[in-house]
Structures are given as structure tokens and as C-alpha cells.
N, C-alpha and C. Protein backbone atom coordinates (compact mmCIF):
# COMPACT_ATOMS: atom_id res chain seq x y z
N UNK A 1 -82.17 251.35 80.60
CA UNK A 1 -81.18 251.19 81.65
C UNK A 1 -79.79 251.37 81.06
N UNK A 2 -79.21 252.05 81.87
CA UNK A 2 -77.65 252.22 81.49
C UNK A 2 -76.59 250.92 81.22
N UNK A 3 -75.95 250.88 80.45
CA UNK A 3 -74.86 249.70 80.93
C UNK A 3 -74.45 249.02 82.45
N UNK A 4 -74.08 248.43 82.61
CA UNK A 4 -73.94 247.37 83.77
C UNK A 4 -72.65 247.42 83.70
N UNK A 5 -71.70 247.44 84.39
CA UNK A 5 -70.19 247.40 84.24
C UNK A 5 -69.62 246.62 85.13
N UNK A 6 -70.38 246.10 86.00
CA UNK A 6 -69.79 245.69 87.24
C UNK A 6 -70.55 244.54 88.33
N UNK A 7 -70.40 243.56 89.33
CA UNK A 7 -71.24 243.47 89.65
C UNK A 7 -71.79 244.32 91.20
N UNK A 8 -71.25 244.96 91.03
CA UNK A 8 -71.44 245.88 92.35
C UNK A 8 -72.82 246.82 91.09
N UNK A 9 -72.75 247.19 90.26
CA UNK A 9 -73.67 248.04 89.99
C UNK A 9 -74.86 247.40 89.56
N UNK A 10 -74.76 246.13 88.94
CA UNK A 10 -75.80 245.18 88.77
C UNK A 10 -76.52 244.45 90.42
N UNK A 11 -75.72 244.16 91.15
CA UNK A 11 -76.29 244.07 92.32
C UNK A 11 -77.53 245.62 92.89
N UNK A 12 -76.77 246.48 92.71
CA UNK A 12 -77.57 247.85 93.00
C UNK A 12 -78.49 247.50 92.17
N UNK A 13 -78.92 247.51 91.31
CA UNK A 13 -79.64 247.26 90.14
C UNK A 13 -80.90 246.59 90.53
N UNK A 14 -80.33 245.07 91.04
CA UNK A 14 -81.25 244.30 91.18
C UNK A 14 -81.82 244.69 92.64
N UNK A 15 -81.40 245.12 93.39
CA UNK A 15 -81.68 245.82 94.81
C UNK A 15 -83.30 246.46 94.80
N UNK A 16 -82.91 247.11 93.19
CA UNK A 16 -83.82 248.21 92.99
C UNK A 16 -84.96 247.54 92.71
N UNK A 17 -84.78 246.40 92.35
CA UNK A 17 -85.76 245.56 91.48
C UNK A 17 -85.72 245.65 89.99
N UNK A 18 -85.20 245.77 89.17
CA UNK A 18 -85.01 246.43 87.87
C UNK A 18 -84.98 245.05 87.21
N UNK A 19 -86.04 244.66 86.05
CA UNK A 19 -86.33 243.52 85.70
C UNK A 19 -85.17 243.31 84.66
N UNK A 20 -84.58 244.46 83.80
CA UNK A 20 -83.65 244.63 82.62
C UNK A 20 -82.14 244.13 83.52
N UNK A 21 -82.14 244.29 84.67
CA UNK A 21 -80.59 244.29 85.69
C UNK A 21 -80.81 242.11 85.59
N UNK A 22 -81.63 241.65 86.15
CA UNK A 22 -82.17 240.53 86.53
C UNK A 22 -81.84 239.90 85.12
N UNK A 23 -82.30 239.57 83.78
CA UNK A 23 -82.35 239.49 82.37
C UNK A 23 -80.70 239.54 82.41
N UNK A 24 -80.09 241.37 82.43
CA UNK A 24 -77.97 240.83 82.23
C UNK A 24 -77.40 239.86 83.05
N UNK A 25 -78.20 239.79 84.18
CA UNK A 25 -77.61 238.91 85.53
C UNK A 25 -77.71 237.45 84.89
N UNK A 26 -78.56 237.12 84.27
CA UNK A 26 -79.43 235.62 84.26
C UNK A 26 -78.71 235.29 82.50
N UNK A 27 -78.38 236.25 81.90
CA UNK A 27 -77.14 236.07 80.24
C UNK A 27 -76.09 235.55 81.08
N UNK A 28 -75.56 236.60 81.73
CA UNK A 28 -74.25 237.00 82.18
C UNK A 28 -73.85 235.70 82.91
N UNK A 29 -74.97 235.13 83.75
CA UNK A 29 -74.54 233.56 84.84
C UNK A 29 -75.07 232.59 84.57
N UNK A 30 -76.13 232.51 84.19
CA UNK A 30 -76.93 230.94 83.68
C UNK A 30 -75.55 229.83 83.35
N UNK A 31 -74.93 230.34 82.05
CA UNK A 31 -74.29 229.13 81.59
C UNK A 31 -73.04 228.69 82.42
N UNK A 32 -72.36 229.73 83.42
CA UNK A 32 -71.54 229.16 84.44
C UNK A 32 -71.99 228.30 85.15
N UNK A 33 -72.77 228.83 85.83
CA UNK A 33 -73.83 228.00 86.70
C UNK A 33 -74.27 226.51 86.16
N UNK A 34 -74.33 227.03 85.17
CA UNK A 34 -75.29 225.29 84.58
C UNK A 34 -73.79 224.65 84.33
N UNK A 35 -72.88 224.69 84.07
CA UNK A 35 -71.60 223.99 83.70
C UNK A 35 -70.95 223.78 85.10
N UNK A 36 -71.76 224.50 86.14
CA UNK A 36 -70.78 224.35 87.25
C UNK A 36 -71.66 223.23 87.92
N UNK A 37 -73.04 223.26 88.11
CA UNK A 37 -73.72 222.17 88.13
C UNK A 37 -73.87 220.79 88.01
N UNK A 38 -73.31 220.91 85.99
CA UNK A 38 -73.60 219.33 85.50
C UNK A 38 -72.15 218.71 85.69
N UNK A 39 -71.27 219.56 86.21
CA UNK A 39 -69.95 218.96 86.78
C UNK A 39 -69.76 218.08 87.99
N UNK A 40 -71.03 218.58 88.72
CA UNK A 40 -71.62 218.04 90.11
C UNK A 40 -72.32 216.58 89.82
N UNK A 41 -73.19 217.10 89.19
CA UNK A 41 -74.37 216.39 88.90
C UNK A 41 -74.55 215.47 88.34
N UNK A 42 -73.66 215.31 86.94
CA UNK A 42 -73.33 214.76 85.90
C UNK A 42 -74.52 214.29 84.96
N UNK A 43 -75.15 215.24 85.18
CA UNK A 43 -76.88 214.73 84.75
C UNK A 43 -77.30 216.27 84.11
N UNK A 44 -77.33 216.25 82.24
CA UNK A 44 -77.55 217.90 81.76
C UNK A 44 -78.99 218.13 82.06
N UNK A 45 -79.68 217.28 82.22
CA UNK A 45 -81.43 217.48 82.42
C UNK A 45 -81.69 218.13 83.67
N UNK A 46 -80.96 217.64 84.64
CA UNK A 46 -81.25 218.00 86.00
C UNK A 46 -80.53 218.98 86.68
N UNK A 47 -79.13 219.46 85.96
CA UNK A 47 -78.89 220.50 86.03
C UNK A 47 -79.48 221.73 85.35
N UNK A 48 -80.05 221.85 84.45
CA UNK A 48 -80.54 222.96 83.94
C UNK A 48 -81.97 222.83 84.64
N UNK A 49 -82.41 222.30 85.01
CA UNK A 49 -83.54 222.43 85.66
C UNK A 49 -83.32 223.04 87.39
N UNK A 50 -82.33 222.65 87.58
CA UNK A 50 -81.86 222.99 88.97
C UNK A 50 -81.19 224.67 88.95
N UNK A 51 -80.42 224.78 87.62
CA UNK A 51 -80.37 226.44 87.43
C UNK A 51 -81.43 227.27 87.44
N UNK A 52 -82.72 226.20 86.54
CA UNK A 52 -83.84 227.17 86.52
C UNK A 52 -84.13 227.44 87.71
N UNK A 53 -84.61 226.55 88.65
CA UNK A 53 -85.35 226.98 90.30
C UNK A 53 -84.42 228.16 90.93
N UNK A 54 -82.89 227.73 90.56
CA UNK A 54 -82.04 228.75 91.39
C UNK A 54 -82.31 230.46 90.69
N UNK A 55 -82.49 230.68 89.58
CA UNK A 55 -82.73 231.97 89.30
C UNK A 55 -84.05 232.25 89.23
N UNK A 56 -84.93 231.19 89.66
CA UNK A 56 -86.80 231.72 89.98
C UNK A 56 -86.63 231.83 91.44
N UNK A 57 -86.14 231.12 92.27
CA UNK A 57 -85.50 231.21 94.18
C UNK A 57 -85.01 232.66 93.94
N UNK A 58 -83.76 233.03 93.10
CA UNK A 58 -83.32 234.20 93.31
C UNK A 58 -84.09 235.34 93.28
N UNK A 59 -84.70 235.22 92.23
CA UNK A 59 -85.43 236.89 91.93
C UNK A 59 -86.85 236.65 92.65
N UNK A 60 -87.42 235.46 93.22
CA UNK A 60 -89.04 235.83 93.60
C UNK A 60 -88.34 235.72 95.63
N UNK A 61 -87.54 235.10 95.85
CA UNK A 61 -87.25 235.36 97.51
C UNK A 61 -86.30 236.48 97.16
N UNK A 62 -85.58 237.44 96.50
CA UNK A 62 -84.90 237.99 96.79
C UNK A 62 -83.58 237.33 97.54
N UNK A 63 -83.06 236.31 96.91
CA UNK A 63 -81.31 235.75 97.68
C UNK A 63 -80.76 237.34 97.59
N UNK A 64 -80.62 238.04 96.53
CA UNK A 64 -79.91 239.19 95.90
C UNK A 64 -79.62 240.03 97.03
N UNK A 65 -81.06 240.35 97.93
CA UNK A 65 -80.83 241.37 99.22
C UNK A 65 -79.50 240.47 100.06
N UNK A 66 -79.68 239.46 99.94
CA UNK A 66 -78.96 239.02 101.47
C UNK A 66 -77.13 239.61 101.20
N UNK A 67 -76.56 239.16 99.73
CA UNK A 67 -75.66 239.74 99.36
C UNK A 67 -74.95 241.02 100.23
N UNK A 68 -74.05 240.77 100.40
CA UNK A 68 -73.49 242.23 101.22
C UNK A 68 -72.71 243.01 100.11
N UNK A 69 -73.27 244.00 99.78
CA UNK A 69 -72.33 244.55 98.63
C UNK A 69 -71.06 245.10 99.16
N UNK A 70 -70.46 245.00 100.57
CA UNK A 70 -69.48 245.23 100.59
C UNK A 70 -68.32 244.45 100.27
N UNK A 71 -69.09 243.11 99.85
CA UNK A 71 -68.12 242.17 100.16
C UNK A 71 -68.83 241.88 98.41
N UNK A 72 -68.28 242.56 97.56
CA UNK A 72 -68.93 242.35 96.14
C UNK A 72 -67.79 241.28 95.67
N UNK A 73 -66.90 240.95 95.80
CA UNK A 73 -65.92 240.47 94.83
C UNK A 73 -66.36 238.64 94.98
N UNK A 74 -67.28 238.64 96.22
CA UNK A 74 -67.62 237.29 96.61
C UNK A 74 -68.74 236.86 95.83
N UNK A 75 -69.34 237.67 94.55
CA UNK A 75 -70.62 237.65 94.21
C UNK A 75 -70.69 236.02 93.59
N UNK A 76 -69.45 235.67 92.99
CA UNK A 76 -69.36 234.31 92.08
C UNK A 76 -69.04 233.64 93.07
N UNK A 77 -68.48 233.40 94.07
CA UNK A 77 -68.07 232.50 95.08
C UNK A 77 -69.77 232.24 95.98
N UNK A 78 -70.63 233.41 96.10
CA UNK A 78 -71.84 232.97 96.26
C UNK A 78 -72.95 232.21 95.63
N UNK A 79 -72.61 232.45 94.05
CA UNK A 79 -73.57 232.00 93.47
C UNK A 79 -72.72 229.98 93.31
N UNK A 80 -71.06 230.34 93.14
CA UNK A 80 -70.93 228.49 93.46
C UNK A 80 -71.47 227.64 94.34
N UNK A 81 -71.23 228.74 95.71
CA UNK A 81 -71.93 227.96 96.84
C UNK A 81 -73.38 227.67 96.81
N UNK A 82 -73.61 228.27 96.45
CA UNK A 82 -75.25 228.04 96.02
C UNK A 82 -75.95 227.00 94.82
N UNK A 83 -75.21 227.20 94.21
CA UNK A 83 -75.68 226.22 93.14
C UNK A 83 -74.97 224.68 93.74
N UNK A 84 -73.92 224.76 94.07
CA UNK A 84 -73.25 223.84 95.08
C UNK A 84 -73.88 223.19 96.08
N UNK A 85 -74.52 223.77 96.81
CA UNK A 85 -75.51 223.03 97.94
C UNK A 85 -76.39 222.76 97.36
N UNK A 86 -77.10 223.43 96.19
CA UNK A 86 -78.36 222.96 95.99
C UNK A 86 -78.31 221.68 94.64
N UNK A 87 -77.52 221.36 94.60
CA UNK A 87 -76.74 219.62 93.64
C UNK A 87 -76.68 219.05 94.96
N UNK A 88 -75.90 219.19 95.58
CA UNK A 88 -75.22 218.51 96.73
C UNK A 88 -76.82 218.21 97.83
N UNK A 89 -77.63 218.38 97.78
CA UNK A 89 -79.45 218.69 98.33
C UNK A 89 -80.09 217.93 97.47
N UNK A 90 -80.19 218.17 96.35
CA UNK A 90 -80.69 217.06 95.21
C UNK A 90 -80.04 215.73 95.44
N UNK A 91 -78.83 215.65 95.24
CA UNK A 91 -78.27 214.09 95.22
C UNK A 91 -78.25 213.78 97.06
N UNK A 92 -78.75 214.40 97.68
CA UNK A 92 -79.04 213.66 99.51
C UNK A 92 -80.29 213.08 99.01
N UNK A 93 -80.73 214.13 98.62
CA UNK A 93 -82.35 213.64 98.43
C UNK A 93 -82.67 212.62 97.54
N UNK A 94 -82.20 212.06 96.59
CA UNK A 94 -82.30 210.96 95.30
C UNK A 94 -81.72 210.31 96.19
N UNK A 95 -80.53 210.05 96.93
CA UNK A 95 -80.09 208.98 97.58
C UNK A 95 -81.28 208.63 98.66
N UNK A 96 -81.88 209.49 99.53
CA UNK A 96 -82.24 208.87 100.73
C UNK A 96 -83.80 208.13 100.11
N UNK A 97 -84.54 208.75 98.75
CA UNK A 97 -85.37 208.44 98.19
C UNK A 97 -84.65 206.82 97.42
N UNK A 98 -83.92 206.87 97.37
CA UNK A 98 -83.32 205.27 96.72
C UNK A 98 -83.12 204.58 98.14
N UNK A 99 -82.88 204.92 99.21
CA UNK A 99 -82.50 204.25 100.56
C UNK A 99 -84.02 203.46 101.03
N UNK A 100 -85.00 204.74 100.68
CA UNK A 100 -86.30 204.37 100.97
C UNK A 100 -87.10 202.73 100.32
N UNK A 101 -86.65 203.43 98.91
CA UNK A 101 -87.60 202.47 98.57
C UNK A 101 -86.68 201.27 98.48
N UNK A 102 -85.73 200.84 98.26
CA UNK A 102 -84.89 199.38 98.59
C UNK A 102 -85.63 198.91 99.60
N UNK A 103 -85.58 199.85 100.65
CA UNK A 103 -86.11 199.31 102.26
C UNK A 103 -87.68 198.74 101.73
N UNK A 104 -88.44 199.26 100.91
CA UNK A 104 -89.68 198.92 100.96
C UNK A 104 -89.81 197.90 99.49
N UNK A 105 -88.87 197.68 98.94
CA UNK A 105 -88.88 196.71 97.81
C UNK A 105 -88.42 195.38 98.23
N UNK A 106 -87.54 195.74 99.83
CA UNK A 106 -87.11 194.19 100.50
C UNK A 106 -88.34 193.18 99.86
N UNK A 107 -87.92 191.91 99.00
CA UNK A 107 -89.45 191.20 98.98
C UNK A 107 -89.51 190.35 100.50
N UNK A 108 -90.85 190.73 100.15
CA UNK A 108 -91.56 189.96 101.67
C UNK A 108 -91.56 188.83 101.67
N UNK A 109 -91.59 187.81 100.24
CA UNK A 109 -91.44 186.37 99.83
C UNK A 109 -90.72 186.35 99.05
N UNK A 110 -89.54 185.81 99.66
CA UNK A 110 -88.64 185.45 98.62
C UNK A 110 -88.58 183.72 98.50
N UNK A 111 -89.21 182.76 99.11
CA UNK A 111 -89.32 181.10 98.72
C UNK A 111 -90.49 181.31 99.49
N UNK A 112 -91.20 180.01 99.36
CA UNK A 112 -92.15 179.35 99.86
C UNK A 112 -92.17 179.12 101.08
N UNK A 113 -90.31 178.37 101.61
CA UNK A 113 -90.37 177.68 103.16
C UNK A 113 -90.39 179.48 103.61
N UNK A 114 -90.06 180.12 103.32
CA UNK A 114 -90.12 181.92 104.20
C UNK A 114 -91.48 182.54 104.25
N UNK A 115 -92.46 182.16 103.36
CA UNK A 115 -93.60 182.78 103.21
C UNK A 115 -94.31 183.30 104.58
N UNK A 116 -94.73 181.87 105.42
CA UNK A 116 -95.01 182.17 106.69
C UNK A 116 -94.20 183.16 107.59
N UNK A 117 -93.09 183.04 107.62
CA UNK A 117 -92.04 183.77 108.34
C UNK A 117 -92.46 185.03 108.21
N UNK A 118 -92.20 185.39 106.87
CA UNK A 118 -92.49 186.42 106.39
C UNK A 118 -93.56 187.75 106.38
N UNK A 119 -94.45 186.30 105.93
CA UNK A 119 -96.09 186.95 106.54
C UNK A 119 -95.95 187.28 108.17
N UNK A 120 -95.20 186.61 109.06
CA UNK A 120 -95.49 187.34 110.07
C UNK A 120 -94.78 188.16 110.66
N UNK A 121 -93.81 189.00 109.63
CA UNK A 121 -93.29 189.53 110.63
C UNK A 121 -93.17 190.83 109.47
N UNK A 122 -94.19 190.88 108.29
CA UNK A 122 -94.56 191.85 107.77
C UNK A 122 -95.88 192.14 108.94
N UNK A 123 -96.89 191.24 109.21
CA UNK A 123 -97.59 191.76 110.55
C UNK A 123 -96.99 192.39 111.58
N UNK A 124 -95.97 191.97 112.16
CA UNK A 124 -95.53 192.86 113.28
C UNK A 124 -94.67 194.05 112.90
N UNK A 125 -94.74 194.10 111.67
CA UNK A 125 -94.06 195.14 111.69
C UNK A 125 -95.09 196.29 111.25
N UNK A 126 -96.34 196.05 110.43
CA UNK A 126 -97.26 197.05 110.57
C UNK A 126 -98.24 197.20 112.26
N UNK A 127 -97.77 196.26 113.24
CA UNK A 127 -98.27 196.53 114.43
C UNK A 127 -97.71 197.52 115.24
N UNK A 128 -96.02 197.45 114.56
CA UNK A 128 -94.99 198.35 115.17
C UNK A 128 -95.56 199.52 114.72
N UNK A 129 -95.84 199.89 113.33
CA UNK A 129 -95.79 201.06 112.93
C UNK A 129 -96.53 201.47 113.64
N UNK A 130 -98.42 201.00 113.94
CA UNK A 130 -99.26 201.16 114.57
C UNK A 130 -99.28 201.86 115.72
N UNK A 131 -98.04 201.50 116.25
CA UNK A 131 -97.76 201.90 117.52
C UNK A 131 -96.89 203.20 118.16
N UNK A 132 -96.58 203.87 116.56
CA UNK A 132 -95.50 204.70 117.05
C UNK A 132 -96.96 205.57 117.16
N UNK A 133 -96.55 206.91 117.82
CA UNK A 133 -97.67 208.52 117.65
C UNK A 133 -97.88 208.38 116.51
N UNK A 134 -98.82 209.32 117.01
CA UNK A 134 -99.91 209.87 115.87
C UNK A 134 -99.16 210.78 114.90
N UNK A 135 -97.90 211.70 115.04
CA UNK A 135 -97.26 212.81 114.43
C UNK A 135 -96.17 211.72 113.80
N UNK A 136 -95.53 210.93 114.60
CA UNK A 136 -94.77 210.11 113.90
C UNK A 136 -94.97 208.92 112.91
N UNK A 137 -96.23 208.48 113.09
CA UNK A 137 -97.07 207.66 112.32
C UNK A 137 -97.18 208.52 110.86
N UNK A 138 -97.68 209.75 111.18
CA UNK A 138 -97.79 210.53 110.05
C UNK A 138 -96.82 210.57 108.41
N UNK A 139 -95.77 211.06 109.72
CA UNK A 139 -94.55 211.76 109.06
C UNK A 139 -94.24 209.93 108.44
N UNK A 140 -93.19 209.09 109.37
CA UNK A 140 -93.34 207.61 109.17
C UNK A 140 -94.05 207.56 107.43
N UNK A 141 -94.98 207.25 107.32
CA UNK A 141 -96.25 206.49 106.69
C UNK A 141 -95.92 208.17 105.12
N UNK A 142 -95.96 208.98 105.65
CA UNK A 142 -95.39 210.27 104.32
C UNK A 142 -94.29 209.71 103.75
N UNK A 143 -93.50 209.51 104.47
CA UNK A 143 -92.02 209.47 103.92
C UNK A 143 -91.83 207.60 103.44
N UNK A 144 -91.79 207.12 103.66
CA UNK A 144 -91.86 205.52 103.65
C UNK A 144 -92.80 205.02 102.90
N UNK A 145 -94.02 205.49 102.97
CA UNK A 145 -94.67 204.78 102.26
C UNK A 145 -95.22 205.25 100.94
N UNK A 146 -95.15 206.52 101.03
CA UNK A 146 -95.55 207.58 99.84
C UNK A 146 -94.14 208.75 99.21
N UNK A 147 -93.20 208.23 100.46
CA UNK A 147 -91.73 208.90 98.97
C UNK A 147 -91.83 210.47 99.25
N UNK A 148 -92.31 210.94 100.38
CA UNK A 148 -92.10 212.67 99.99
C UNK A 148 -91.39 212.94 100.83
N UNK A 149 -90.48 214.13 100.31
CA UNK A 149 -89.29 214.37 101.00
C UNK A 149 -89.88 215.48 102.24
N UNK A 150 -88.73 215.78 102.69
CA UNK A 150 -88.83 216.67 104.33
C UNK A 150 -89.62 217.93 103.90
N UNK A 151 -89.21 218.31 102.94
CA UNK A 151 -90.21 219.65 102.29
C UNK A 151 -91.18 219.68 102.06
N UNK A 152 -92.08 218.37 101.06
CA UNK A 152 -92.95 218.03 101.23
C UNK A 152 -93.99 217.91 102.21
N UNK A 153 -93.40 216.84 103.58
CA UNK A 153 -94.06 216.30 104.47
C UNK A 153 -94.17 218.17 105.25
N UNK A 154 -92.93 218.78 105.15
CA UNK A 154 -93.42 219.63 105.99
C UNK A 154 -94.44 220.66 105.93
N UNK A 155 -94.63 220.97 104.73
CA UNK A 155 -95.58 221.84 103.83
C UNK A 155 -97.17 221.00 104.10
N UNK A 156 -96.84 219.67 103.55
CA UNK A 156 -98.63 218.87 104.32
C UNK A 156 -99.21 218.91 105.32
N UNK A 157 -97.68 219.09 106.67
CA UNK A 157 -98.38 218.81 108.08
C UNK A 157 -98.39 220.02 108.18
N UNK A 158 -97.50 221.11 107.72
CA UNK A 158 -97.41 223.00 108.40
C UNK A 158 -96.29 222.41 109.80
N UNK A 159 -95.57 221.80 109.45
CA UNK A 159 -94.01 221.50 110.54
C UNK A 159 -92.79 222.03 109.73
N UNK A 160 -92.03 222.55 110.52
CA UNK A 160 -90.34 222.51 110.42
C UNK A 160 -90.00 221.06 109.27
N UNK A 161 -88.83 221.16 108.59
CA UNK A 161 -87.97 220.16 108.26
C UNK A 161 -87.51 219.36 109.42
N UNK A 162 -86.97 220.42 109.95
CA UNK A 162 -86.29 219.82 111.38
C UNK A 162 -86.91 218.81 112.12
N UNK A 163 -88.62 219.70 112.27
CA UNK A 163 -89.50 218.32 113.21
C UNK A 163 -89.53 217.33 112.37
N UNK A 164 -89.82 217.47 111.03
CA UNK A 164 -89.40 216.19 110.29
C UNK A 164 -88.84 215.29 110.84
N UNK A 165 -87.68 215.67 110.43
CA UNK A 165 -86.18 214.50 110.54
C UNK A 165 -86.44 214.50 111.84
N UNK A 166 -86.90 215.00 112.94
CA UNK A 166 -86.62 213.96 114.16
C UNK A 166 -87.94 213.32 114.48
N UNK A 167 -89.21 213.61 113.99
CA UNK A 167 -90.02 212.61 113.47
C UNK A 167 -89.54 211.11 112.88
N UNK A 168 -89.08 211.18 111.68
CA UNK A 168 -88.84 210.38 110.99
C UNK A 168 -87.61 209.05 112.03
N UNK A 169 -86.74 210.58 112.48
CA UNK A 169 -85.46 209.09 113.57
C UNK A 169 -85.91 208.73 114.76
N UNK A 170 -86.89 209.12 115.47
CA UNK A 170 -87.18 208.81 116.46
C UNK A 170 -88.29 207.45 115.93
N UNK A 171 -88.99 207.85 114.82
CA UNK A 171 -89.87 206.79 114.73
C UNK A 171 -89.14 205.44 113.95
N UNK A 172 -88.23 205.40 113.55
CA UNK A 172 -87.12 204.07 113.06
C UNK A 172 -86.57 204.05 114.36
N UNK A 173 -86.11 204.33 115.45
CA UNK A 173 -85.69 204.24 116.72
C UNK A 173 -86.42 203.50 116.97
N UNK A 174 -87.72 203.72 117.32
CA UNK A 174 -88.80 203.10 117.89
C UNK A 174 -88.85 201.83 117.22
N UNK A 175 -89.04 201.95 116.23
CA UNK A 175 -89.70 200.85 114.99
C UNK A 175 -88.76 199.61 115.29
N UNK A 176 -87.16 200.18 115.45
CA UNK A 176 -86.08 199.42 115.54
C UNK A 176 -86.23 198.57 117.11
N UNK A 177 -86.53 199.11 118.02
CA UNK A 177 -86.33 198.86 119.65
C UNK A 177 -87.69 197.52 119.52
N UNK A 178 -89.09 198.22 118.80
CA UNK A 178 -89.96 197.20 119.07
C UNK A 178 -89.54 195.79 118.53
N UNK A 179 -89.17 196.04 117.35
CA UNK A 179 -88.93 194.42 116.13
C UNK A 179 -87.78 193.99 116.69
N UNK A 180 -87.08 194.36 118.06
CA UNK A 180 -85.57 193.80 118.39
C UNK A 180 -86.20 192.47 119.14
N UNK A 181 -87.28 193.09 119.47
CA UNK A 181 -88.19 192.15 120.61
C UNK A 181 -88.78 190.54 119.98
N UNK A 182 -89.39 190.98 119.31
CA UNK A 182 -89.83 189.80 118.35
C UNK A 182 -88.68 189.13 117.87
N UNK A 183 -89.16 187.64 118.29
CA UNK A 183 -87.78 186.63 117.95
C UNK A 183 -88.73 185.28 117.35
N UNK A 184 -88.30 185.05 115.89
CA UNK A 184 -88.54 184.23 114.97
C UNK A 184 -87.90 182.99 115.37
């Protein structure tokens, strides 16, 4: 392959599929990327791991086609945004996975005089769950009780993210409206 001079000609390049174009691309940006990352992130483990997915995402979906080569001068302002959302996606996701399990580490006994209390209204609250659907029970009981994120759950059931998350709020809606009822 000829020299690369540009990224308008390396984009052509990779268009073509040219594994040698992909290789200057992945010298040429890795270490921006990963510095632009652990600036985000503040975590070097999880940024370089997060560069890796972004240049295995790039070259096996093809991001490269979507690129408009007319608009080449945006090529680095794409790849910030990108590496940018996908930190900014990681740390939603570690947060709502830390949101989760607090919620499920609440102890159920914390003294003796609460035990009873406790015990019963860890019962009504697996009666609640009981009670939401069958799709929301699902999703519910994926995410809450087993920790997998929207990608996950959606890939297990063959659903949208989307039906996810309104799985998931409609069934804390619910969950919330029934346990308002119950009075200790």
C-alpha cells in the first residue's frame, strides 16, 4: 500500500477494506484516544480496554462507512465523540449497577426489635414483585436481581434497550404504587 497522507485518503482506504489502512489508522489514533479516555475515566485499565472495543466496534460494524468524507476535517472530532459517549455509557452504567445493588444490599435486619418488621415487608415486597407481568417480572428480576445491564437483558429476551428501560420504570412504578399501600 502506498503512503497514507491524509485522513481523507486513509478513510478511502478503509472504505476499501484494506487491513494495512486499518493497522496506520489504529498507530496513528489508539494513543489519543486512550489519553482522551483515561481523562474521562480516570481509570488506565478501563480505558484501554474501552479503546480496545472501540477499534474492534470500528472495523467489524464498519463506524468508518458512516463517516461522510465530505466532511473529512471532522474525522478527530468523531472519533472524540465517540470515545466520549462510550466513557460517558460506561460510567451510566457502573453508576446505575452501584444504584442497583445498594438498593439490594439495604439490610433487611438491621436490630432484632426490626426483624419482624422487616421480615414482613421483605414478604410483601416479593408479593409485589410477583405481581408485576410476566415481561416485567422478567426484565425486573434480570436487572435487580442478577445485575445485567439493558444490553444484556436485551440480547436474553431478543427486546429493544428501549423496551428495556420502560420495562424496568414501569415495573418500579408499579412496585412503588403497590408498597405505598402497605402500612406498617
Amino acid at each position: 500500500m502506498s503512503a497514507i497522507n491524509n485522513d481523507i485518503e486513509l478513510l478511502a482506504a478503509l472504505k476499501a477494506g484494506n487491513a494495512t489502512a486499518f493497522d496506520h489508522f489504529y498507530h496513528l489514533y489508539r494513543q489519543w484516544l486512550l489519553i482522551t479516555a483515561m481523562t474521562i475515566l480516570q481509570d488506565e485499565d478501563e480505558s484501554q480496554e474501552l479503546v480496545q472495543e472501540f477499534f474492534i466496534d470500528f472495523w467489524q460494524d464498519a463506524l468508518y462507512k458512516r463517516i461522510d468524507l465530505r466532511n473529512i476535517t471532522t474525522l478527530k472530532n468523531f472519533l472524540f465523540v465517540s470515545i466520549k459517549n462510550r466513557c460517558l455509557n460506561k460510567i451510566s452504567k457502573d453508576e446505575t449497577r452501584k444504584k442497583r445493588l445498594s438498593w439490594l444490599q439495604n439490610p433487611l435486619y438491621v436490630t432484632p426489635d426490626s426483624r419482624l418488621e422487616n421480615s414482613e415487608l421483605y414478604v410483601q415486597l416479593e408479593r409485589a414483585i410477583n405481581l408485576l407481568p410476566q415481561k416485567q417480572l422478567q426484565v425486573f428480576r434480570l436487572a435487580y436481581q442478577e445485575h445485567k445491564t439493558r444490553k444484556e437483558i436485551a440480547a436474553v429476551m431478543e427486546i429493544s434497550e428501549e423496551t428495556v428501560k420502560k420495562h424496568v420504570a414501569t415495573a418500579l412504578k408499579t412496585l412503588r404504587q403497590l408498597l405505598e399501600k402497605i402500612r406498617f
